[in-house]
Protein backbone atom coordinates (compact mmCIF):
# COMPACT_ATOMS: atom_id res chain seq x y z
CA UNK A 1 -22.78 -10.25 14.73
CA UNK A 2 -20.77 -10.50 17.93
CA UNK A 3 -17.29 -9.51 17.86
CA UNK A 4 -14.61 -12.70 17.38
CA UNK A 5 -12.01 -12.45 20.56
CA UNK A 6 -8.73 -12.54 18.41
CA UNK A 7 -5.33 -13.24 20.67
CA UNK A 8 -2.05 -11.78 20.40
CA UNK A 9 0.20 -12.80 17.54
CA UNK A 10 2.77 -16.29 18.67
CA UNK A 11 5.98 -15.25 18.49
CA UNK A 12 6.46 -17.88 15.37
CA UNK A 13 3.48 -16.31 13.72
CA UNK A 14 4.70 -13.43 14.35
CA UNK A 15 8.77 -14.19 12.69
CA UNK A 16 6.91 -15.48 10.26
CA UNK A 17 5.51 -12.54 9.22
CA UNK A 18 8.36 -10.13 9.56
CA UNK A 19 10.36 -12.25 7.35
CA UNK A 20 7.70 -12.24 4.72
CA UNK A 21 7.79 -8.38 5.16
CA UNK A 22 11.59 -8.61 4.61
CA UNK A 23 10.92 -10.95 1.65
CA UNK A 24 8.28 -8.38 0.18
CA UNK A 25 10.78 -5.58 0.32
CA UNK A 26 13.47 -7.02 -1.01
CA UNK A 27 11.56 -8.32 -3.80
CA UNK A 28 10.48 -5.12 -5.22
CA UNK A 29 12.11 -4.07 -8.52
CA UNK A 30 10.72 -0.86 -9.80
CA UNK A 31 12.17 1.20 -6.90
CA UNK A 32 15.50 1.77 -8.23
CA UNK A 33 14.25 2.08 -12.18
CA UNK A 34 14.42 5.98 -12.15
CA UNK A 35 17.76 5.83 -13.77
CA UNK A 36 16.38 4.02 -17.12
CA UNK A 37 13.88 6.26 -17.58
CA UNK A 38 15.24 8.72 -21.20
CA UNK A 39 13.49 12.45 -20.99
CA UNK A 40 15.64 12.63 -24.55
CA UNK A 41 15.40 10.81 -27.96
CA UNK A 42 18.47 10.43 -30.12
CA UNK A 43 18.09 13.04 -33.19
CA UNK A 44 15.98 11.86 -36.04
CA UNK A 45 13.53 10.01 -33.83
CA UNK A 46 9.82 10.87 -34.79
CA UNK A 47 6.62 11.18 -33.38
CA UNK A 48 5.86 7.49 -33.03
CA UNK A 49 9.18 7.09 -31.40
CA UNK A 50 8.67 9.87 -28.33
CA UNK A 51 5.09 8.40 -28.17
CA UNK A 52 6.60 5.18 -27.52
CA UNK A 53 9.07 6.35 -25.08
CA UNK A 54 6.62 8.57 -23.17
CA UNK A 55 4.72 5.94 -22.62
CA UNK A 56 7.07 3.22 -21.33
CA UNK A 57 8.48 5.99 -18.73
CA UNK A 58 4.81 6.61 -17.82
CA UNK A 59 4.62 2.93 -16.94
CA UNK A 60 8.02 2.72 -15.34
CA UNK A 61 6.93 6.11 -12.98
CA UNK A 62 3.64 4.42 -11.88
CA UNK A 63 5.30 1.20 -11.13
CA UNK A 64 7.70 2.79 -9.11
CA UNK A 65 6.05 5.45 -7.25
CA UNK A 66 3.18 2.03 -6.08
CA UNK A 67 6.74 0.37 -5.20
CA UNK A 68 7.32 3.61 -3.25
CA UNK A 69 4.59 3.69 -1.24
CA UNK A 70 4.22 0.39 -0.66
CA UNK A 71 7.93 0.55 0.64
CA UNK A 72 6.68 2.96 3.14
CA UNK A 73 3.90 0.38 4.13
CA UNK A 74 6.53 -2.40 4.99
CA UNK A 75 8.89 0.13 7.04
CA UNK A 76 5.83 1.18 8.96
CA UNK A 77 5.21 -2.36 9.74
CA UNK A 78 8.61 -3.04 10.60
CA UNK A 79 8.84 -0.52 12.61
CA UNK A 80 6.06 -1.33 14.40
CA UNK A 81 8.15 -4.71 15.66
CA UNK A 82 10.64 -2.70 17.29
CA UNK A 83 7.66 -1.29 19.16
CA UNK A 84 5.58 -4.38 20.11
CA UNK A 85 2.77 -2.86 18.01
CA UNK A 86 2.95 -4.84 14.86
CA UNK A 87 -0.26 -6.54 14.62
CA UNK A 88 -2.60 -3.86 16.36
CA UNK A 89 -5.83 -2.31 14.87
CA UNK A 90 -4.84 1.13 14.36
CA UNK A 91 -8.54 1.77 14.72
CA UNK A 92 -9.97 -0.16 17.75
CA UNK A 93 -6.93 -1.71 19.16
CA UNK A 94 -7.60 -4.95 19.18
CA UNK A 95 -5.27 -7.48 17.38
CA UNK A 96 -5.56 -8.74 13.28
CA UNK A 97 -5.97 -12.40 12.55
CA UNK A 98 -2.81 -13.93 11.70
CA UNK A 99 -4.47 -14.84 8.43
CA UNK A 100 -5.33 -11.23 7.51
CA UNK A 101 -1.61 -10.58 8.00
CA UNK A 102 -0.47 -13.34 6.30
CA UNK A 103 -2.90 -11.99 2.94
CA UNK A 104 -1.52 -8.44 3.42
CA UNK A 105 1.58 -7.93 6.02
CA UNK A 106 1.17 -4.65 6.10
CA UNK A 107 -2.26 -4.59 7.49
CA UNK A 108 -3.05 -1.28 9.88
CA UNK A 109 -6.87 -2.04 10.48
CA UNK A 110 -9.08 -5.41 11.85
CA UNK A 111 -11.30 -6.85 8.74
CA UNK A 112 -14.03 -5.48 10.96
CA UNK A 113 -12.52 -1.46 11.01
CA UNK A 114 -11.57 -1.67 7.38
CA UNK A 115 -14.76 -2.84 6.42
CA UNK A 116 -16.79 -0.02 8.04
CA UNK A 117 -14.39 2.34 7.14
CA UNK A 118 -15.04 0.91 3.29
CA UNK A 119 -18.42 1.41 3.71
CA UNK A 120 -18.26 4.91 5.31
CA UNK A 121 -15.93 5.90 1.80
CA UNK A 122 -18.94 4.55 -0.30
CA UNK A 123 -21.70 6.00 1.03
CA UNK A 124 -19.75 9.70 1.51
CA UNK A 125 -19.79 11.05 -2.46
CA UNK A 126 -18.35 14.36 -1.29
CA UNK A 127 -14.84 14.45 0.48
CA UNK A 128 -14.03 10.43 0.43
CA UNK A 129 -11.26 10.14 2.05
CA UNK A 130 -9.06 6.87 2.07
CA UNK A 131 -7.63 5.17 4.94
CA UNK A 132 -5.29 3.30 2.78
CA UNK A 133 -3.87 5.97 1.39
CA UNK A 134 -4.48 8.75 3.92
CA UNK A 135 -5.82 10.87 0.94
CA UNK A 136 -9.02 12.83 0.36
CA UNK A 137 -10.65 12.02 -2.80
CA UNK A 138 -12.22 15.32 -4.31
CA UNK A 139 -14.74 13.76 -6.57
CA UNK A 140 -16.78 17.18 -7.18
CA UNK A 141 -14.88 18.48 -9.99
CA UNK A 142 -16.56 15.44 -11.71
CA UNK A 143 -19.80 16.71 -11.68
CA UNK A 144 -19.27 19.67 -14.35
């Protein structure tokens, strides 16, 4: 499979996406939810009450911490505009499609990096490590 020459991003394509990065961020709602999450039940609440409760503020504190990081992912790509960078495979340096970007904005890797580095995570049991999330995955604790 030879590699597809992909040119630089227009400068409409690329206003286009920084505006739907701008539209993204502005869109999220779970960011500022902290405040409506209740560590405290009024008195004579019982056990199906607090299970209830615990429960919605689990919800609410996943919500927002994916809201969170994906925050992070749209002022990394922002910033990258300011730099002349947005649109760059972290990986090989050559640009993304304009439709990757326009799927997922916040794009760091060419379909063809992210899709070796997806198949390096999968065949590597021990010590996966994501390149989304900059994380290793310790999956031996699993095997006891």
């Amino acid at each position: 499979m030879a590699a597809e020459k992909v040119r630089a991003l227009s400068k409409k394509q690329l206003e286009t996406l920084r505006q739907k990065l701008l539209a993204e961020k502005h869109s999220l709602v779970f960011a500022e939810l902290t405040d409506n999450i209740s560590l405290s039940l009024p008195e004579g609440s019982d056990e199906v009450e607090q299970s209830i409760t615990d429960y919605q503020n689990s919800h609410l504190l996943r919500f927002r911490n994916r809201e969170v990081f994906y925050t992070k992912k749209i002022e990394g790509a922002l910033k990258k505009f300011e730099v002349n960078e947005y649109g760059m495979c972290n990986e090989c340096g050559s640009w993304i499609k304009f439709e990757r970007l326009l799927a997922r904005p916040t794009a760091e890797m060419c379909i063809q990096c992210k899709e070796e580095a997806e198949r390096e995570e999968s065949s590597s049991f021990f010590g996966r490590q994501s390149k989304s999330l900059g994380k290793t995955v310790d999956l031996t604790g699993m095997l006891a």
